[in-house]
Structures are given as C-alpha cells and as structure tokens.
Protein backbone atom coordinates (compact mmCIF):
# COMPACT_ATOMS: atom_id res chain seq x y z
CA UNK A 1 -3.91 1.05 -43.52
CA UNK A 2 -0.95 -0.76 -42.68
CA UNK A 3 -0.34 -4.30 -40.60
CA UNK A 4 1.78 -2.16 -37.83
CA UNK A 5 -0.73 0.92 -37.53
CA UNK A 6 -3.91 -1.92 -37.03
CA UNK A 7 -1.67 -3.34 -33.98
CA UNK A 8 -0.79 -0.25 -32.95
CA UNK A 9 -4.62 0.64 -32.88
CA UNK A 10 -4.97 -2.63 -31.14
CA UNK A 11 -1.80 -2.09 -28.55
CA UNK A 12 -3.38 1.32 -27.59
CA UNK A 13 -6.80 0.12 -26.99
CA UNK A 14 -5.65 -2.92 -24.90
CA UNK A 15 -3.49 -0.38 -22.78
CA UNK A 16 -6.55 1.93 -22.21
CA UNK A 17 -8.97 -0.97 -21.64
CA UNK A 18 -6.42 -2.53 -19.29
CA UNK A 19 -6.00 0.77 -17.41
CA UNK A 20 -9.31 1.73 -17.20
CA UNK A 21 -9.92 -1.80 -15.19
CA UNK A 22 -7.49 -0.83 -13.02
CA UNK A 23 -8.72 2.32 -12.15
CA UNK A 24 -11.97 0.78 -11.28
CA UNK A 25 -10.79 -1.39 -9.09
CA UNK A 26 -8.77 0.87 -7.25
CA UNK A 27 -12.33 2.64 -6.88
CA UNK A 28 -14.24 -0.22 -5.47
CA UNK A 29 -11.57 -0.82 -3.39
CA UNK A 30 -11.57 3.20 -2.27
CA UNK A 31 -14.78 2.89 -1.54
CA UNK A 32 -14.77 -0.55 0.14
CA UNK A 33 -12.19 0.76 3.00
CA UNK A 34 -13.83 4.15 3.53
CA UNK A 35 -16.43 3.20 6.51
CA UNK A 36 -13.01 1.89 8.00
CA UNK A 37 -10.97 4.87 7.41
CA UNK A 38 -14.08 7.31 8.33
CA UNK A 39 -14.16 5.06 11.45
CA UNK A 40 -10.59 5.63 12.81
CA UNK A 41 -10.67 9.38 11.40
CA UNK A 42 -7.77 8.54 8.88
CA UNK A 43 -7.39 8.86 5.03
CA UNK A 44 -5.84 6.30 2.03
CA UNK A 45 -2.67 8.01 2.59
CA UNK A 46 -2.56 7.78 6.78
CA UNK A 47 -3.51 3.95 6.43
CA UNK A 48 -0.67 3.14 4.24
CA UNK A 49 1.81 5.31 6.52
CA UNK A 50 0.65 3.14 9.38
CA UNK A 51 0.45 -0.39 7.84
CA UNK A 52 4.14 0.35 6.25
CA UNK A 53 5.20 1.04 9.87
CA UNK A 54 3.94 -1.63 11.78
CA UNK A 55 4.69 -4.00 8.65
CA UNK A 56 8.32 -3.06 9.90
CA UNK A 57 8.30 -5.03 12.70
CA UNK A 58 9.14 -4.13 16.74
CA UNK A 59 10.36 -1.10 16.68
CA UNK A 60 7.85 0.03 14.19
CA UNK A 61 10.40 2.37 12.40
CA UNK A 62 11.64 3.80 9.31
CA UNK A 63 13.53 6.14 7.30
CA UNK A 64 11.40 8.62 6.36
CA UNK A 65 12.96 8.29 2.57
CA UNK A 66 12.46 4.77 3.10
CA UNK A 67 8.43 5.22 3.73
CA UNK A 68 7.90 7.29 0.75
CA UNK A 69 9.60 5.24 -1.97
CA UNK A 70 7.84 2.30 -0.37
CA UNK A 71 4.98 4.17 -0.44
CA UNK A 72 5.73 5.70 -3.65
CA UNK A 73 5.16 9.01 -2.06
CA UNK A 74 6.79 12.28 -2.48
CA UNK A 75 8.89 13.86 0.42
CA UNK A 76 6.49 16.86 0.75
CA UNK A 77 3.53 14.81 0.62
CA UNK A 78 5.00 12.57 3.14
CA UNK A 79 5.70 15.43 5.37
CA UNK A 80 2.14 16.35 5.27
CA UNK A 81 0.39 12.91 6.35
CA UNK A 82 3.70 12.64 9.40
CA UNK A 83 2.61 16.37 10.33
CA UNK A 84 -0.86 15.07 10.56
CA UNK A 85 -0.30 11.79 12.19
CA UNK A 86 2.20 13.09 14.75
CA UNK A 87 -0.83 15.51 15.63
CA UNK A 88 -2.19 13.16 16.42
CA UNK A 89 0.10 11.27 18.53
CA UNK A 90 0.19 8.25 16.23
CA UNK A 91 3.84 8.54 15.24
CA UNK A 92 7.42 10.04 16.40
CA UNK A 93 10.22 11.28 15.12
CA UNK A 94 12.96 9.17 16.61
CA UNK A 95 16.73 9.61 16.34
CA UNK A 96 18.39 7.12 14.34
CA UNK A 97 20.57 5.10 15.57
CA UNK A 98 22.61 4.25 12.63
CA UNK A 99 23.62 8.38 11.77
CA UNK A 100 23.10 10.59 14.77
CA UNK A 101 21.87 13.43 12.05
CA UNK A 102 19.04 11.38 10.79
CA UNK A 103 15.53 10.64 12.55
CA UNK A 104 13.44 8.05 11.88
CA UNK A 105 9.59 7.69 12.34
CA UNK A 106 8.08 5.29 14.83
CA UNK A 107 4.61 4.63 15.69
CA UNK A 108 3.69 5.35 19.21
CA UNK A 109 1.65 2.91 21.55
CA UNK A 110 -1.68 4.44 20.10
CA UNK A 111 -0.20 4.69 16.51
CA UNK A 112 0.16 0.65 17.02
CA UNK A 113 -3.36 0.27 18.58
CA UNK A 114 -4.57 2.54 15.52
CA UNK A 115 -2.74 1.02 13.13
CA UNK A 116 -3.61 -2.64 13.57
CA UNK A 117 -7.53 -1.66 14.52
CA UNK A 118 -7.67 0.40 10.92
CA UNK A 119 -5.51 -2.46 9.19
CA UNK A 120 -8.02 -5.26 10.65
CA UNK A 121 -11.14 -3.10 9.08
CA UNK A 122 -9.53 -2.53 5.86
CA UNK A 123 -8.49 -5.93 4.95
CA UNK A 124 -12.11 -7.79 6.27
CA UNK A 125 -13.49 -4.73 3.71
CA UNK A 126 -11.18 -5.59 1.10
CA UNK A 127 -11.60 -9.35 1.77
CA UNK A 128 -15.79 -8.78 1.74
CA UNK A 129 -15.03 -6.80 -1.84
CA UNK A 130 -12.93 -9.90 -2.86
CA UNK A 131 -15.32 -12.63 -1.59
CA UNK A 132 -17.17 -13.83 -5.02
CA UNK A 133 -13.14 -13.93 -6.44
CA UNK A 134 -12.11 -17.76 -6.08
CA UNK A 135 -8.30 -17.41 -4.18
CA UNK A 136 -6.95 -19.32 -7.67
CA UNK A 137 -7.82 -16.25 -9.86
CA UNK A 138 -6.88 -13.92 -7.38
CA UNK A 139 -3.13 -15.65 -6.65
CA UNK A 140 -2.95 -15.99 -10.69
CA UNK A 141 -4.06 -12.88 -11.19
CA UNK A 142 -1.38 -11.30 -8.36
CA UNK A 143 1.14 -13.02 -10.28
CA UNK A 144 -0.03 -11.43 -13.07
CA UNK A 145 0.32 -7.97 -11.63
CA UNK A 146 3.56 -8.29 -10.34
CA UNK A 147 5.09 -9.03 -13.38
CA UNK A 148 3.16 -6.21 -15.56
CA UNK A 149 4.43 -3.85 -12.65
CA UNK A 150 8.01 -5.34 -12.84
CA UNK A 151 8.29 -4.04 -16.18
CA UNK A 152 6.40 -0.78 -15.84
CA UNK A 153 9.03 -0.09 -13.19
CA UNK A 154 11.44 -1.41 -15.61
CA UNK A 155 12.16 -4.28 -13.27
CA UNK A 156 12.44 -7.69 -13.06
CA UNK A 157 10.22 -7.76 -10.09
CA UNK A 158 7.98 -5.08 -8.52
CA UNK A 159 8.86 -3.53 -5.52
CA UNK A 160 6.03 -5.35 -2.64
CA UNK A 161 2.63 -4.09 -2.26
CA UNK A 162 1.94 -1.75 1.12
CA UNK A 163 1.71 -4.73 3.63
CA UNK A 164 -1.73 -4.12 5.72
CA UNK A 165 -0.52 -7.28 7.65
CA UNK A 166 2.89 -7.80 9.46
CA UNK A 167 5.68 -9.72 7.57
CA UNK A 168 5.33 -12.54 9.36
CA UNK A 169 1.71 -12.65 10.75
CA UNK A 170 2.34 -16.39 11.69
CA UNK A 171 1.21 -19.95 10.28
CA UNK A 172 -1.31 -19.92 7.40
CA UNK A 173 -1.97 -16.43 7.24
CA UNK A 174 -1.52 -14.97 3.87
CA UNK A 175 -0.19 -11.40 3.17
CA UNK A 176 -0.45 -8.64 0.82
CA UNK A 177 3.22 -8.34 -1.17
C-alpha cells in the first residue's frame, strides 16, 4: 500500500467522521427547537423564512431570490413555505419599489409577532442545548465553521448563518452570523 492511498484512507475517514458530527448536531438541534416550532404551528423551513425577514430590519422585506439563496433554498421550495405562510397571514407579497415588475415579501403585523415569539423559543432551546458548551469553544469553534464553509462554498468567507436575532439587537447581545 502506498504513502498517498494510507492518507487518502485517512482524508476520507476524517471527512465522514467530520460529517457525521455534523449531522448529529443538526439533529439535537432539530429536536431541541421542535416543542417551539410545534408551539407556534410552524416547521424548520417557516422559522428560517421568518427570522431571515425580520433579521431584515423595518420593513421586514425581501426579494424573494434574495430569501432563498440566503436561505439556501430552491425557488419552488420557497414558493411552497410563502404559499403556506401567506395562508396564514404571516407574510405579503409587496410591490417593490425599486422595479415596478418585481414583488417583494414582507411580514405582516402577526408574521412579526410570530416571528419574534418562535425566534425567542428557538434560541432559549438552542441556548439550553448549548449550555454545558463554555462560550470560548463555541466562538472558536464558530470560527472554525466559517472558515471550513468558506471553502466548501469555495469562498473566502461563508455567506452568514440564518440570523434568529435582528442585526443589530442592541448592546451586548450576541448574534447568530
């Protein structure tokens, strides 16, 4: 057996082992959020739709292109959660006001109300989940992430994480990107 096919063996193993961790976590953190999206009657897919809007800022708004390569979302699946949420009367299509031919979607005053109630609960979950994790290995380990993800994306940086918090939730509050 040669040098390159023993790190080979090795590279492949560390890849599955590595993604395989990931996976898991993902899981627990599935599972961790659930009671909060059973709670507001939303799935994984709704919540992030919701957070990415009101992580926009007043108006709540975007391009619906914009929401599902932030969300990394296709268009069709996209269309299904806005069907859903609009339903709902969570969200709006708006017309925007940069090209007359274009809409954008907006939450409505009880998409805001949902959205930051359903935000709230998932983050306290998340941050329960997270508890016996000192903040130095988690801010390491987001580091970390980033830059594996910059160069899976075949970037120098990652695009953000889904924001469950506003941009700018004020002094001393930490956020998700």
């Amino acid at each position: 057996m040669t040098a390159d096919r023993v790190d080979s063996s090795s590279d492949e193993r560390l890849a599955l082992t590595f993604s395989q961790h990931v996976v898991r976590l993902q899981t627990a953190f599935e599972q961790a959020i659930a009671p909060a999206l059973a709670a507001q009657g939303l799935t994984p897919a709704e919540l992030d739709v919701l957070a990415a809007l009101r992580s926009a800022g007043t108006p709540y708004q975007r391009r619906p292109k914009e929401l599902a390569a932030h969300l990394l979302l296709t268009t069709g699946g996209l269309s299904n959660v806005l069907r859903r949420l609009d339903t709902r009367g969570l969200v709006s299509r708006v017309p925007d006001p940069s090209d007359g031919r274009s809409h954008n979607v907006q939450l409505t005053p009880a998409g805001v109300t949902t959205a930051e109630a359903a935000t709230t609960a998932a983050t306290t979950a998340l941050q329960r989940t997270l508890t016996a994790v000192p903040a130095a290995t988690l801010e390491h380990t987001l580091h970390q992430l980033r830059s594996i993800l910059g160069a899976v994306d075949g970037t120098r940086t990652a695009l953000p994480a889904v924001r469950y918090l506003p941009d700018d939730p004020g002094p001393g509050v930490p956020t998700a990107g």
